[in-house]
PDB file of N, CA and C in Angstrom:
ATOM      1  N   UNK A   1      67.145-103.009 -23.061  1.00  0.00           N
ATOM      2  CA  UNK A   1      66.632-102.018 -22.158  1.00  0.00           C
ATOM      3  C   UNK A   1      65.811-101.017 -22.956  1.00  0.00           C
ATOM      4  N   UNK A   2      64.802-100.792 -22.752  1.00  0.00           N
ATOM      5  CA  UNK A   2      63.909 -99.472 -23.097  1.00  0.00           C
ATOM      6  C   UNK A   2      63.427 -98.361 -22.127  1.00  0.00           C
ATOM      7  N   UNK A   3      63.516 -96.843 -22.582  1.00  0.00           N
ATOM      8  CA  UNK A   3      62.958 -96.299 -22.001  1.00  0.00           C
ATOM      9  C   UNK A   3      62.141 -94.948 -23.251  1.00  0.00           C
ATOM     10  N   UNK A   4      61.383 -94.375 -22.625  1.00  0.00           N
ATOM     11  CA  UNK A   4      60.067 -93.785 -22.804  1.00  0.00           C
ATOM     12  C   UNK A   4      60.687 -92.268 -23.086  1.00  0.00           C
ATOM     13  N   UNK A   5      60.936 -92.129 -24.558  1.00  0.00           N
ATOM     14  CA  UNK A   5      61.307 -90.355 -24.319  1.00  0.00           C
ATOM     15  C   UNK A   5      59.869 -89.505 -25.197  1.00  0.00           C
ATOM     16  N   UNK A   6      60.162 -88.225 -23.995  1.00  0.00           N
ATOM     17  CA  UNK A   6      58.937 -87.458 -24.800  1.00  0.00           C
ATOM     18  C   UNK A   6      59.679 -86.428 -25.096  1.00  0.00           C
ATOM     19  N   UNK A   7      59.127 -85.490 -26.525  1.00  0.00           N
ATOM     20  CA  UNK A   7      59.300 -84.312 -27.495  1.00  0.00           C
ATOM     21  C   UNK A   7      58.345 -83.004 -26.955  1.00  0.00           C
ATOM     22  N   UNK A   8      59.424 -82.360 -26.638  1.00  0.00           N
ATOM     23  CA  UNK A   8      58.580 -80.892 -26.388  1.00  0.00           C
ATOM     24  C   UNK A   8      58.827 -79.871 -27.827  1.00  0.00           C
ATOM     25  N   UNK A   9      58.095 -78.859 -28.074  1.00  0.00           N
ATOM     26  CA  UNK A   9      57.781 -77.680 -29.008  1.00  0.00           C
ATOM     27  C   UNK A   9      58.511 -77.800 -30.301  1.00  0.00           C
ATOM     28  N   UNK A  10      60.184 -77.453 -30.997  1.00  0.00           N
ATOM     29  CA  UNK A  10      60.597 -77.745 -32.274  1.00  0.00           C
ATOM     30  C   UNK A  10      61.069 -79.664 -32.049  1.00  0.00           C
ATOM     31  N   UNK A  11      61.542 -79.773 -31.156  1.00  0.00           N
ATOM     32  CA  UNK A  11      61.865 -81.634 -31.313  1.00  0.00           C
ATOM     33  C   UNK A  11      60.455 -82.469 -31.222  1.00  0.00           C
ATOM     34  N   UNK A  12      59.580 -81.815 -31.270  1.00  0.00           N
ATOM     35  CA  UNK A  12      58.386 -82.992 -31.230  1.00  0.00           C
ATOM     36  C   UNK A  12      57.985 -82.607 -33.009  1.00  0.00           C
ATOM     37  N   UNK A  13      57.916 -81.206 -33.262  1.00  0.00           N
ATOM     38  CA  UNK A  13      57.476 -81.003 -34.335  1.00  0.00           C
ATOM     39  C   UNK A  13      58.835 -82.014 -35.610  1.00  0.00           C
ATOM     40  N   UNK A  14      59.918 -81.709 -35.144  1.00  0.00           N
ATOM     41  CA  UNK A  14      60.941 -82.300 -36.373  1.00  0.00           C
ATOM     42  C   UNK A  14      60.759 -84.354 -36.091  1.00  0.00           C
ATOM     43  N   UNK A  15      60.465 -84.501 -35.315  1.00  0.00           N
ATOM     44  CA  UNK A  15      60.445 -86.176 -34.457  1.00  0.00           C
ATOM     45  C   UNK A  15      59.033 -86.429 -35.069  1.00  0.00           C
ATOM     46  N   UNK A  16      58.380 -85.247 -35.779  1.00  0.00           N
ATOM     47  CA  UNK A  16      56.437 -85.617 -35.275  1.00  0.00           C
ATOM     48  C   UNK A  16      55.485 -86.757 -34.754  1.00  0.00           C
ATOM     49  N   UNK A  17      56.354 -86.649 -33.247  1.00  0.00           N
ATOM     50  CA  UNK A  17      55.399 -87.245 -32.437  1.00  0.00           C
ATOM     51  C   UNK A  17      55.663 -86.907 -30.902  1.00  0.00           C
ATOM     52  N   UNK A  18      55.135 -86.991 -30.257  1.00  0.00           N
ATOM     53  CA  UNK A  18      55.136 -86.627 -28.752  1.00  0.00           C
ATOM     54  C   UNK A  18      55.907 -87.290 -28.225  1.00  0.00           C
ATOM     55  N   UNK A  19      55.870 -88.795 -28.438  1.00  0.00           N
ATOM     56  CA  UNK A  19      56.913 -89.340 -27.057  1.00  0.00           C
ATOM     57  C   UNK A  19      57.138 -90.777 -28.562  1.00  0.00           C
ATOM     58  N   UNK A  20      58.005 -91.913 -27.710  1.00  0.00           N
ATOM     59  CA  UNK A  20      58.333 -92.958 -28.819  1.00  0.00           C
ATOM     60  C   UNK A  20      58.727 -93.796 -27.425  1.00  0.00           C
ATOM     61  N   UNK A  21      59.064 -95.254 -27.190  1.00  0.00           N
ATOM     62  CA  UNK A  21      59.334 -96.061 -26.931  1.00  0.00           C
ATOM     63  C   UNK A  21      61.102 -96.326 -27.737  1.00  0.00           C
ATOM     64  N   UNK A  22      62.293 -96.338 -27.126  1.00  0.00           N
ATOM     65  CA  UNK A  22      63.505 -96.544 -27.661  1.00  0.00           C
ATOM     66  C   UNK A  22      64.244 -97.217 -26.813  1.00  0.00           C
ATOM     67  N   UNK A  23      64.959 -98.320 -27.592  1.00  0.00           N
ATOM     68  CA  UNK A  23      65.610 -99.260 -26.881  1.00  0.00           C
ATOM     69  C   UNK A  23      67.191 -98.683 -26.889  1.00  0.00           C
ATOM     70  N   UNK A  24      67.514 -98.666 -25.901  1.00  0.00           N
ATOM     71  CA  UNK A  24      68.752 -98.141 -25.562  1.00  0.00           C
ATOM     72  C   UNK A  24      69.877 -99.473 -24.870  1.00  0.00           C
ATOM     73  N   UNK A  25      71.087 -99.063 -24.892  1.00  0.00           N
ATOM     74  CA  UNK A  25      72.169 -99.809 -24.372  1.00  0.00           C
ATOM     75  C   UNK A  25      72.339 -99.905 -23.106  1.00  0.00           C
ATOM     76  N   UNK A  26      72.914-100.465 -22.419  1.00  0.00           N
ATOM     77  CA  UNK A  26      73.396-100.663 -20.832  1.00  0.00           C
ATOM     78  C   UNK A  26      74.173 -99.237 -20.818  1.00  0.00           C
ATOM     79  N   UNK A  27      74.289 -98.812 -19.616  1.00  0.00           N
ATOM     80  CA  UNK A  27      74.965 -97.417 -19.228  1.00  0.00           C
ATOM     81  C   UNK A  27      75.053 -96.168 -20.266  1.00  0.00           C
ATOM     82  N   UNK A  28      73.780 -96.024 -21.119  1.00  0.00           N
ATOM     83  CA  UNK A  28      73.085 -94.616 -22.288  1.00  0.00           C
ATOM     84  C   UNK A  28      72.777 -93.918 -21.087  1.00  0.00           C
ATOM     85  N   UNK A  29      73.274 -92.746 -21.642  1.00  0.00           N
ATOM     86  CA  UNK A  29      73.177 -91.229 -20.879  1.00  0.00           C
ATOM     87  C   UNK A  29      72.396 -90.707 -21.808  1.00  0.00           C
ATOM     88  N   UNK A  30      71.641 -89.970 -20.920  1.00  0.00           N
ATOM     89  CA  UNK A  30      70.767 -88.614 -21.945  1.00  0.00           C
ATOM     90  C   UNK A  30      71.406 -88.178 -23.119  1.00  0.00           C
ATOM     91  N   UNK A  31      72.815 -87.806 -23.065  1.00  0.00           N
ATOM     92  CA  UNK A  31      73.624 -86.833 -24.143  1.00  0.00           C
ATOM     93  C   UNK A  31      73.689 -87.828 -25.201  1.00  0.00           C
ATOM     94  N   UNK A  32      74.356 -88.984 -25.009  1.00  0.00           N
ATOM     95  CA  UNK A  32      74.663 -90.479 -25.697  1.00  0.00           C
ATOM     96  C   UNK A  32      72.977 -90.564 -26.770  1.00  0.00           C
ATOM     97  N   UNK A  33      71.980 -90.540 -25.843  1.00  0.00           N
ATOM     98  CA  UNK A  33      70.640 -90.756 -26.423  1.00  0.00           C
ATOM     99  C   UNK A  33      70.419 -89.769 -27.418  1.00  0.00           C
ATOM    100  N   UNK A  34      70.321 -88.361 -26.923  1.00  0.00           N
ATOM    101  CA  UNK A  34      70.003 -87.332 -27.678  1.00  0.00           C
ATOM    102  C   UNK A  34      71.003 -87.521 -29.036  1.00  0.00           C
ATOM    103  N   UNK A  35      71.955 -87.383 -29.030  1.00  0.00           N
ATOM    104  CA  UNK A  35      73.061 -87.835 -30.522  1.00  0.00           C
ATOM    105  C   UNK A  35      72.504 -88.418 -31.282  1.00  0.00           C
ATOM    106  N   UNK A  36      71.877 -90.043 -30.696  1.00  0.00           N
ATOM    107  CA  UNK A  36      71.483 -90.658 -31.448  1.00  0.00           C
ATOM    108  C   UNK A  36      70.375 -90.286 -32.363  1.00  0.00           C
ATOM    109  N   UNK A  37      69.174 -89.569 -31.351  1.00  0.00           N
ATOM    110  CA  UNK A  37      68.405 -89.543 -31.895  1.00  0.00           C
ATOM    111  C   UNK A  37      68.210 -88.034 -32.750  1.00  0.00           C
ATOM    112  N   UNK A  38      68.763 -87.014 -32.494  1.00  0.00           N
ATOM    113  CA  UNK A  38      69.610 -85.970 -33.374  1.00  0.00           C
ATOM    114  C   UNK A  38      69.613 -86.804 -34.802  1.00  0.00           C
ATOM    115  N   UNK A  39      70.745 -87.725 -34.859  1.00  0.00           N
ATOM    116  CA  UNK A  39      70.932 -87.945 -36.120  1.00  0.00           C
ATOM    117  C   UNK A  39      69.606 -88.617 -37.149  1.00  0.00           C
ATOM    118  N   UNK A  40      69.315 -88.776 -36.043  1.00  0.00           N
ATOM    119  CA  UNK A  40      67.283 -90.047 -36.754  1.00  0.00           C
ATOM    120  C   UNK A  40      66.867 -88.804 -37.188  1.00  0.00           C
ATOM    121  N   UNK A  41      66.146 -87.710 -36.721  1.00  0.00           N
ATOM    122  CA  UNK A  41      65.481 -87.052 -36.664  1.00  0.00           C
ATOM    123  C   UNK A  41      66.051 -85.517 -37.212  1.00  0.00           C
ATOM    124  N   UNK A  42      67.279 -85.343 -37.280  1.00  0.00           N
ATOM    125  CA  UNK A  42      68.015 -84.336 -37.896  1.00  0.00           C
ATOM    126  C   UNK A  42      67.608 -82.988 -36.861  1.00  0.00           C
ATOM    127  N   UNK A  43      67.882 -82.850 -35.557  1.00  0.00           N
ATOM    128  CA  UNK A  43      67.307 -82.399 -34.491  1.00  0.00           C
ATOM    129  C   UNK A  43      68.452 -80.928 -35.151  1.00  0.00           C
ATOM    130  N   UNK A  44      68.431 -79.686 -35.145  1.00  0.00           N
ATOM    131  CA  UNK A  44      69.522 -78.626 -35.323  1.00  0.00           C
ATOM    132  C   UNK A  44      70.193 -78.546 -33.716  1.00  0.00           C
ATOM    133  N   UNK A  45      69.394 -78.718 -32.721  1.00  0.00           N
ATOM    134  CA  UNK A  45      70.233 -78.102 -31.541  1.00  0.00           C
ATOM    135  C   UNK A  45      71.381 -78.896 -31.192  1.00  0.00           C
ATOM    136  N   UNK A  46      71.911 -78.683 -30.209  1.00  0.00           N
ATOM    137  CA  UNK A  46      73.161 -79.166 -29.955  1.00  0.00           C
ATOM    138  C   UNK A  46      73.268 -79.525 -28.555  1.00  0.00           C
ATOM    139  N   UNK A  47      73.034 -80.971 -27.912  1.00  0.00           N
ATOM    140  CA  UNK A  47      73.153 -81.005 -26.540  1.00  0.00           C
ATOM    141  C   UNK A  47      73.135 -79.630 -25.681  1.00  0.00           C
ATOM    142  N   UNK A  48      74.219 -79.227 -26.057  1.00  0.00           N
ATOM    143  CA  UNK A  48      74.278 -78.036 -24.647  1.00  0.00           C
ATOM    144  C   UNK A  48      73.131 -77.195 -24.657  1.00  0.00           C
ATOM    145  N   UNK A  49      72.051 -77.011 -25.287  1.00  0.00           N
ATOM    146  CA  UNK A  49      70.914 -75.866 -25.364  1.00  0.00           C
ATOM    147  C   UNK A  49      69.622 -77.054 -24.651  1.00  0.00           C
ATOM    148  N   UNK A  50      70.478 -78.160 -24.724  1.00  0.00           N
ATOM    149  CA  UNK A  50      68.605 -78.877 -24.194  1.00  0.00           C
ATOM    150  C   UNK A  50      68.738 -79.095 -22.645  1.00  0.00           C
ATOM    151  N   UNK A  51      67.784 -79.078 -22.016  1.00  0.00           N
ATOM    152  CA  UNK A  51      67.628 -79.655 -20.956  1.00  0.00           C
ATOM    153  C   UNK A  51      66.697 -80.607 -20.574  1.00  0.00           C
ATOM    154  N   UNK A  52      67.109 -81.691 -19.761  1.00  0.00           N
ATOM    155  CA  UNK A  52      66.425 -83.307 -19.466  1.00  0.00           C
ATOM    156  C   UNK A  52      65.881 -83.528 -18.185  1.00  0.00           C
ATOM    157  N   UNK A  53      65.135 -84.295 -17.904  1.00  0.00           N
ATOM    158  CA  UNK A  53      64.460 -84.536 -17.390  1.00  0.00           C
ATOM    159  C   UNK A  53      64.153 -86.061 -17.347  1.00  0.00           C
ATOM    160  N   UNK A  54      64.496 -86.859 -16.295  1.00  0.00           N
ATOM    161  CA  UNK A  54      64.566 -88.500 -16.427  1.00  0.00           C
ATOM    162  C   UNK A  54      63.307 -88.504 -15.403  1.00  0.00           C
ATOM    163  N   UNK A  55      62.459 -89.276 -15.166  1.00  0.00           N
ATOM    164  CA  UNK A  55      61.336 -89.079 -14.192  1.00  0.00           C
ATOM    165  C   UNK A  55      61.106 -88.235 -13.770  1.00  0.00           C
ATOM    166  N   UNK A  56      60.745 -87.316 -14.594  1.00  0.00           N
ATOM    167  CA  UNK A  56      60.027 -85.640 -13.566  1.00  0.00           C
ATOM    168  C   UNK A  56      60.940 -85.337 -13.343  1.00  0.00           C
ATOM    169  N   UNK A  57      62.301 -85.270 -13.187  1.00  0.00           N
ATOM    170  CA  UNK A  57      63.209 -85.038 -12.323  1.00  0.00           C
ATOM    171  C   UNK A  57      64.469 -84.080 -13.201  1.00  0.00           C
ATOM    172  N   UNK A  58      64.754 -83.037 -13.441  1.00  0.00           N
ATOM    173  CA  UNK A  58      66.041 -82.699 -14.111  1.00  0.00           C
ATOM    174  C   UNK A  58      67.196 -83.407 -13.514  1.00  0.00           C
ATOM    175  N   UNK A  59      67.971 -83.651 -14.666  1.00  0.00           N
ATOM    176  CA  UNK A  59      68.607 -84.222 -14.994  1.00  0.00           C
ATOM    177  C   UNK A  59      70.062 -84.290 -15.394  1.00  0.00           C
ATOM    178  N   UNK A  60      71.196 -84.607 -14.675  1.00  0.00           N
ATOM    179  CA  UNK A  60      72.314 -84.264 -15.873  1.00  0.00           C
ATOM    180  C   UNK A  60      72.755 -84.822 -16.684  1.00  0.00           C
ATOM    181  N   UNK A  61      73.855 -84.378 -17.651  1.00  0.00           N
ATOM    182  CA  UNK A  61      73.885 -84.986 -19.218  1.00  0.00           C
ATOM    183  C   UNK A  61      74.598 -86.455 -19.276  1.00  0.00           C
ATOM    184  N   UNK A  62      75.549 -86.832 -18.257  1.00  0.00           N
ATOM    185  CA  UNK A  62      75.915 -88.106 -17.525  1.00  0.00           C
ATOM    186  C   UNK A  62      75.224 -88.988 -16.936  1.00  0.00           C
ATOM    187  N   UNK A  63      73.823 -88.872 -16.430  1.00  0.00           N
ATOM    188  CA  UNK A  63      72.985 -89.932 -15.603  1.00  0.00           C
ATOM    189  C   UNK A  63      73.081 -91.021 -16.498  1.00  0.00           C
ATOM    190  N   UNK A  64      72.914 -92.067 -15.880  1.00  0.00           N
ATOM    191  CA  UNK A  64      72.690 -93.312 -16.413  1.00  0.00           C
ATOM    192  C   UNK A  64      71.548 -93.700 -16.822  1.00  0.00           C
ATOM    193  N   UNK A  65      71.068 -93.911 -17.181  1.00  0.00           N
ATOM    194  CA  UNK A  65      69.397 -94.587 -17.623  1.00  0.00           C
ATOM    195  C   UNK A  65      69.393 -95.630 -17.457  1.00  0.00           C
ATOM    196  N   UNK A  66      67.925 -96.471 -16.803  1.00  0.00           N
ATOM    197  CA  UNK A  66      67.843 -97.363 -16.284  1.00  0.00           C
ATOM    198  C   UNK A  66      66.337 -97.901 -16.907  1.00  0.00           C
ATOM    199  N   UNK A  67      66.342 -99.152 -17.519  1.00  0.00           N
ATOM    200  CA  UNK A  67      65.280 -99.822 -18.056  1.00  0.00           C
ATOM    201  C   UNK A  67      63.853 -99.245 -17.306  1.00  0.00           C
ATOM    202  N   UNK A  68      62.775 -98.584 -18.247  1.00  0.00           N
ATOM    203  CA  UNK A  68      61.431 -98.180 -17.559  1.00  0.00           C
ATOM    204  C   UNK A  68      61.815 -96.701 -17.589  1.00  0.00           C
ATOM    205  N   UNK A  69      63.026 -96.176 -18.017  1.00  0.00           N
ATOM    206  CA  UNK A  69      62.793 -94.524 -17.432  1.00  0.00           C
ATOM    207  C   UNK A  69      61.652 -93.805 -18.204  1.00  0.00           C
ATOM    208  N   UNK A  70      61.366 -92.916 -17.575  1.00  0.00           N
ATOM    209  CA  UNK A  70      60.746 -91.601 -18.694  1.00  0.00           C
ATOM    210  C   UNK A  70      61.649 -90.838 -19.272  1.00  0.00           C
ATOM    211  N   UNK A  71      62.322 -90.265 -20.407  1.00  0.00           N
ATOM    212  CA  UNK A  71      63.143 -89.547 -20.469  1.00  0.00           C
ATOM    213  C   UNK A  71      62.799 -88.056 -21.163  1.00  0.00           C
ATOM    214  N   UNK A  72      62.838 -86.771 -21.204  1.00  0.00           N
ATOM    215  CA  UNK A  72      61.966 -85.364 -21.830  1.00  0.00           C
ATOM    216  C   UNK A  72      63.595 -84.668 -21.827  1.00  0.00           C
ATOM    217  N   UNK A  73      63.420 -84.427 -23.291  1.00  0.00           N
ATOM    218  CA  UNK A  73      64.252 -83.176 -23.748  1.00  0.00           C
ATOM    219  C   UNK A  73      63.138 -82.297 -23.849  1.00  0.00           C
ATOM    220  N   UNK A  74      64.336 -80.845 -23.706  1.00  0.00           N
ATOM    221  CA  UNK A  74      63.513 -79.817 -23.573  1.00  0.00           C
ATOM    222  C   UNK A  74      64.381 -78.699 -24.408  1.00  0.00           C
ATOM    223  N   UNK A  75      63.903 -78.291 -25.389  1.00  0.00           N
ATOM    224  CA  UNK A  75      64.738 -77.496 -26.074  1.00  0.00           C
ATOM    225  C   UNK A  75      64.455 -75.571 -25.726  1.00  0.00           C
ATOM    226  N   UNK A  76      65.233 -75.203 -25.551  1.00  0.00           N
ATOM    227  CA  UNK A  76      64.841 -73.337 -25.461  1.00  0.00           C
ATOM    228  C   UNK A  76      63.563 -73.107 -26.099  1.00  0.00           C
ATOM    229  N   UNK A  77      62.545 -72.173 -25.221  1.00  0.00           N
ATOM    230  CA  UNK A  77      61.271 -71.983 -26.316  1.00  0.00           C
ATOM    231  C   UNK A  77      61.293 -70.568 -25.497  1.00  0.00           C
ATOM    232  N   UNK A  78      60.568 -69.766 -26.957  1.00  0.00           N
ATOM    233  CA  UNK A  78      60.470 -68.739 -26.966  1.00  0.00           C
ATOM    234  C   UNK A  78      58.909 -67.972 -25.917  1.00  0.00           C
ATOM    235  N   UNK A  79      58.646 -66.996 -25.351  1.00  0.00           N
ATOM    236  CA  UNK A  79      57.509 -66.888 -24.651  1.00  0.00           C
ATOM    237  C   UNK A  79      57.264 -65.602 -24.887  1.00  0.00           C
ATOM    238  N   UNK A  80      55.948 -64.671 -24.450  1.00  0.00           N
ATOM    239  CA  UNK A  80      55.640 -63.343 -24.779  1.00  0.00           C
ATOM    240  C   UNK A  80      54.681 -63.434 -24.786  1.00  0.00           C
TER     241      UNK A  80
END
């Protein structure tokens, strides 16, 4: 199964790249995903500060993912 995650503001900069193609397991949740890819990428935040987004759509940290998704973490960003 693959789905499509994109990098917003410090996780795109530490990932350096916008989005990636990642093959994931039968019944991977966002949180399950993010871990993983935390550890690839040495991400500092901690699940609970990100928020997701599976097709345009927020998301909670339990959804299932389903072959073809889009998936977008979104980490706290600063504004002013």
């Amino acid at each position: 199964m693959q789905v499509k995650v994109r990098y917003f503001a410090q996780l795109r900069e530490l990932a350096s790249k916008d989005e990636e193609d990642v093959v994931v397991e039968p019944n991977e949740t966002p949180k399950s995903l993010y871990y993983s890819l935390s550890e690839k990428y040495h991400f500092p935040l901690g699940f609970e500060y990100i928020r997701v987004a599976i097709n345009d759509e927020f998301a909670g940290n339990d959804s299932v993912l389903t072959n073809g998704d889009q998936v977008v973490f979104i980490p706290p960003v600063a504004g002013g």
